[in-house]
Protein backbone atom coordinates (compact mmCIF):
# COMPACT_ATOMS: atom_id res chain seq x y z
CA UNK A 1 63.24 51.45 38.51
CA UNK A 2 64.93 48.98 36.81
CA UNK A 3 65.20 45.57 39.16
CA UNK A 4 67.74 42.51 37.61
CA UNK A 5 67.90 38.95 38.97
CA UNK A 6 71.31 36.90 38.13
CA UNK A 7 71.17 33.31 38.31
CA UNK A 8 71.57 30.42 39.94
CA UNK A 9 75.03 30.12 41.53
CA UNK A 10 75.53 34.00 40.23
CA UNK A 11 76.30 37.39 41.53
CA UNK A 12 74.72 41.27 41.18
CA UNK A 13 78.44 41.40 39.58
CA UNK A 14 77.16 39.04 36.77
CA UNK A 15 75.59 42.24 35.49
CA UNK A 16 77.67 44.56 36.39
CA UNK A 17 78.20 45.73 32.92
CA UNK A 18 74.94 47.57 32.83
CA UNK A 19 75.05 51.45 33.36
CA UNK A 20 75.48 53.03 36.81
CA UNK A 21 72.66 54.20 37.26
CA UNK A 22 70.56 54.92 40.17
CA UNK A 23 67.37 54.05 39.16
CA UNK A 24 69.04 49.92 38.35
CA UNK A 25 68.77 47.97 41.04
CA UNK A 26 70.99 44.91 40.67
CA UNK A 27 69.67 42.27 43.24
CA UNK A 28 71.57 39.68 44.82
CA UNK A 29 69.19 35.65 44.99
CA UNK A 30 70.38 35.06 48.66
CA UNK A 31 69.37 38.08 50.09
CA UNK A 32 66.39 39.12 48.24
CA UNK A 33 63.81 41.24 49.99
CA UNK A 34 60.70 38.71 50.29
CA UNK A 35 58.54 42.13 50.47
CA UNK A 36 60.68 43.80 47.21
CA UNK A 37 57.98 46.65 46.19
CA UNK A 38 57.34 46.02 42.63
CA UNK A 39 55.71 49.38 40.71
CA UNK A 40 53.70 49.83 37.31
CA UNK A 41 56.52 51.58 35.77
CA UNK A 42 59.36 49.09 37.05
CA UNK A 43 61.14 46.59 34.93
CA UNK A 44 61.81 43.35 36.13
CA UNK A 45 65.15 41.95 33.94
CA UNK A 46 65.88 38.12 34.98
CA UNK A 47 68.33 35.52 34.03
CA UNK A 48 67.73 31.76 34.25
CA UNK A 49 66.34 31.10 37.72
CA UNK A 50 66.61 35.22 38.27
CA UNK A 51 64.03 35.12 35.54
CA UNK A 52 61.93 32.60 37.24
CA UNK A 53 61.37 34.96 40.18
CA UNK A 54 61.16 37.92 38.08
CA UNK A 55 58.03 35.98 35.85
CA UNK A 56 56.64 35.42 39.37
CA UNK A 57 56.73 38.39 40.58
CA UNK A 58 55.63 39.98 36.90
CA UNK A 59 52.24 37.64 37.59
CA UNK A 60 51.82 38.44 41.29
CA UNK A 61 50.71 42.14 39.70
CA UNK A 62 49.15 40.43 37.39
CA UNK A 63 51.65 42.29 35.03
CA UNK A 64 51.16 45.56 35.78
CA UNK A 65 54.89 46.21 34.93
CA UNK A 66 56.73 48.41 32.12
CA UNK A 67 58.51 45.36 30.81
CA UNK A 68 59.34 42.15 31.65
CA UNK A 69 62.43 41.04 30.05
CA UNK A 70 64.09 37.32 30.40
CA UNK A 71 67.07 35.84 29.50
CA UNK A 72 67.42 32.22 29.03
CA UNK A 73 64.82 31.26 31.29
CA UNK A 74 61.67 28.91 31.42
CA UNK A 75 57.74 29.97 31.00
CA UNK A 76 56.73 26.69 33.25
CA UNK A 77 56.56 23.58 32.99
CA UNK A 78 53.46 22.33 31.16
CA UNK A 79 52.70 18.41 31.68
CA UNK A 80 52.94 15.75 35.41
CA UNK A 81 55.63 13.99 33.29
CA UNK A 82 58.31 16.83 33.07
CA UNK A 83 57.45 17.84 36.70
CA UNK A 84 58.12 14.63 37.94
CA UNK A 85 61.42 14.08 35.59
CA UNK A 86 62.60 17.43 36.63
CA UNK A 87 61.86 17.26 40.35
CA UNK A 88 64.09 13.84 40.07
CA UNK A 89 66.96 15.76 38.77
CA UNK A 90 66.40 18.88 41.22
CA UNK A 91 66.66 16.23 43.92
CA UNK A 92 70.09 14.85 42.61
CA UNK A 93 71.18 18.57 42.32
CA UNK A 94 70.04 19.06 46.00
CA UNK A 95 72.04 16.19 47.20
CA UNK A 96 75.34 17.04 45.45
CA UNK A 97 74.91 20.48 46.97
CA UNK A 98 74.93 19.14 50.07
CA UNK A 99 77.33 16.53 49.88
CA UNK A 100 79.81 17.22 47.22
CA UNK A 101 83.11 19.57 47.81
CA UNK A 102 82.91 23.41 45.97
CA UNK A 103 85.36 21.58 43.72
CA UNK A 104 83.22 18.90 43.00
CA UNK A 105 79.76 20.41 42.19
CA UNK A 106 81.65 23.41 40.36
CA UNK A 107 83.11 20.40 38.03
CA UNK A 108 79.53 18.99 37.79
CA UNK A 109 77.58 21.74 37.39
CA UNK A 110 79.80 23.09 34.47
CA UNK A 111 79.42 19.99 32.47
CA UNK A 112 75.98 19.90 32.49
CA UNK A 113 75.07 19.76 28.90
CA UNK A 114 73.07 23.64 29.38
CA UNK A 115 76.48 25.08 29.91
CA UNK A 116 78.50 23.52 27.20
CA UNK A 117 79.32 26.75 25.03
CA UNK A 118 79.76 28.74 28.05
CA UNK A 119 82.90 29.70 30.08
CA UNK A 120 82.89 28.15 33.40
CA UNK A 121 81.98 29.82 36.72
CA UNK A 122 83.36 29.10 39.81
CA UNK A 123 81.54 28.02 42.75
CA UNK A 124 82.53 29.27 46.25
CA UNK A 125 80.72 27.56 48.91
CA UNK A 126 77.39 25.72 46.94
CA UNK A 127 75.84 24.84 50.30
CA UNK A 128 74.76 28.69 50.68
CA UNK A 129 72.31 28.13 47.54
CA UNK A 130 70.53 25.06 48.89
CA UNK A 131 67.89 26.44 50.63
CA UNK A 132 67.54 29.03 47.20
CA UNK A 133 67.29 25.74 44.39
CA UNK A 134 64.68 24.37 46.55
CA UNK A 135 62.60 27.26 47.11
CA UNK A 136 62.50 28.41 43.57
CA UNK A 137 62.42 24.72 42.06
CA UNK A 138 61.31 24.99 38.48
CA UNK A 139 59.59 21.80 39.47
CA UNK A 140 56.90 23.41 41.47
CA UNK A 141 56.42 26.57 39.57
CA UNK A 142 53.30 27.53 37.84
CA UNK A 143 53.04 27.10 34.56
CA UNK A 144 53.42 31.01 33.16
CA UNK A 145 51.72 30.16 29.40
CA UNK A 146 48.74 30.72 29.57
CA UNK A 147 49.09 34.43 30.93
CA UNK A 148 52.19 35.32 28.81
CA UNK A 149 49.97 35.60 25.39
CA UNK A 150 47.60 38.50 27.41
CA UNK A 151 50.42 40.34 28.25
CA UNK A 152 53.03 40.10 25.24
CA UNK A 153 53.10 43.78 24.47
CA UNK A 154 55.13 43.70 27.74
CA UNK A 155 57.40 40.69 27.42
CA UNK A 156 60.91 40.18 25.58
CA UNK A 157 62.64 37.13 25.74
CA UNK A 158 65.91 37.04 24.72
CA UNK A 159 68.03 33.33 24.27
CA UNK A 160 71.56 32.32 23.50
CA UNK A 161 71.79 31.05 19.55
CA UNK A 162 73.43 28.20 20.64
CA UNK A 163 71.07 27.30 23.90
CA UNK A 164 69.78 24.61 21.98
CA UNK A 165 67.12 24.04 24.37
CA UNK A 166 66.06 27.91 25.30
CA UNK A 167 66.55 28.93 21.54
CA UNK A 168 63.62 25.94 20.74
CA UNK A 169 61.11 27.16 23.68
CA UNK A 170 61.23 31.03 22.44
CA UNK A 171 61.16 30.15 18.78
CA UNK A 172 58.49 27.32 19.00
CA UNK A 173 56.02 28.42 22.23
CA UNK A 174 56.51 31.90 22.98
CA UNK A 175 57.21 33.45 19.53
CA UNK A 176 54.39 31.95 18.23
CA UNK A 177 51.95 33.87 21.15
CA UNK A 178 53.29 36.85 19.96
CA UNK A 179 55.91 37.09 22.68
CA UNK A 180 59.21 39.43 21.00
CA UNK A 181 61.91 37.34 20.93
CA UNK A 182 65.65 37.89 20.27
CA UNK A 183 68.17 35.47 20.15
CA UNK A 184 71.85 37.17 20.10
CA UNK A 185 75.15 34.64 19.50
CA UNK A 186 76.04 32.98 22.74
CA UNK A 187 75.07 29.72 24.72
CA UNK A 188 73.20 29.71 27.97
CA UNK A 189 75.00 32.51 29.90
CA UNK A 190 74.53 35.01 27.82
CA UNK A 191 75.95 37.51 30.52
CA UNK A 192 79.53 36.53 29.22
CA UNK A 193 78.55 37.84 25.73
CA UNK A 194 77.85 41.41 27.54
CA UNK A 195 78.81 43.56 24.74
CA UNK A 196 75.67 41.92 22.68
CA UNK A 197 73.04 41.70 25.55
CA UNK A 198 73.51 45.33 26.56
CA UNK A 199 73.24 46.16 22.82
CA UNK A 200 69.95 44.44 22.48
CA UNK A 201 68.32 45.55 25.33
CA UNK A 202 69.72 49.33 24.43
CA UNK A 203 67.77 48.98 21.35
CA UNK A 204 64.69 47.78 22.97
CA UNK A 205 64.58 50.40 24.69
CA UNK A 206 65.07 48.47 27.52
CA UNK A 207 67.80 50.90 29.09
């Protein structure tokens, strides 16, 4: 079984441009099965905060996965400073979700500087992915690192060339662990460059 995670603010649909098959499971963030049965010969495929989940639920085997492939997401933060810094901004996110009109937080969350050679999405009713942002805060995840090196054989990462920020963490922490890493032309949401995601995950044998 192949199980994918969209993002934050995303859809199953996001990925819809993967084979129909029956053995790919496309999973939708606000109704995902707390008790999702993960097997050795599963792969877990996860974009941005999708990825998040998928890394966690990678470790909760303690890897025991075929593959664990991510797409513009984050390892973990590594230091108090960044936690605190980010859990500042995850607050201010929190609040506009709450408080701002779809219009609103679809304007603001497109701008943010993450998103800026991407096409904008648009944002339905944000309040429904409140609860989701602060439950899988990247604030008050683990810090991934130090288990990714002893299980690289089973990791790809794969980053936008123009995610400035994504593009830096696979090139300068993971790639140097070991970790494959492929970074195809596109920004953060590198679902909207389909065409080159499916082909590099068709030649890593990933489908």
């Amino acid at each position: 079984m192949i199980h994918v995670f969209h993002g934050f603010l995303g859809s199953p649909q996001d990925f819809s441009f993967l084979p129909k098959r029956e053995e790919i499971k496309l999973h939708d963030l606000l109704d995902l099965n707390p008790n999702l049965s993960i097997e050795s010969h599963d792969t877990l495929i996860g974009y941005s905060m999708g990825g998040r989940i998928a890394l966690e639920l990678a470790h909760q085997r303690n890897f025991d996965i075929k593959k664990l492939v991510l797409i513009g997401s984050h390892p973990g933060l590594s230091s108090v400073e960044e936690r605190q810094k980010r859990a500042l901004w995850e607050d201010e996110v929190l609040s506009r979700l709450e408080s701002s009109t779809p219009q609103e937080f679809e304007s603001y969350w497109n701008s943010l500087s993450v998103f800026e050679h991407d096409q904008p999405i648009r944002i339905e009713n944000q309040k429904l992915y409140a609860s989701l942002f602060d439950h899988f805060r990247l604030s008050r995840q683990e810090n991934f690192l130090p288990y990714l090196k002893n299980h690289r054989e089973r990791l790809l990462w794969i980053v936008g060339s123009h995610d400035e920020k994504y593009r830096k963490i696979a090139q300068e922490t993971l790639a140097p662990l070991g970790i494959a890493t492929r970074v195809i032309d596109g920004g953060h949401r590198l679902f909207q460059n389909s065409d080159s995601l499916l082909h590099v995950l068709k030649e890593e044998g990933i489908l």
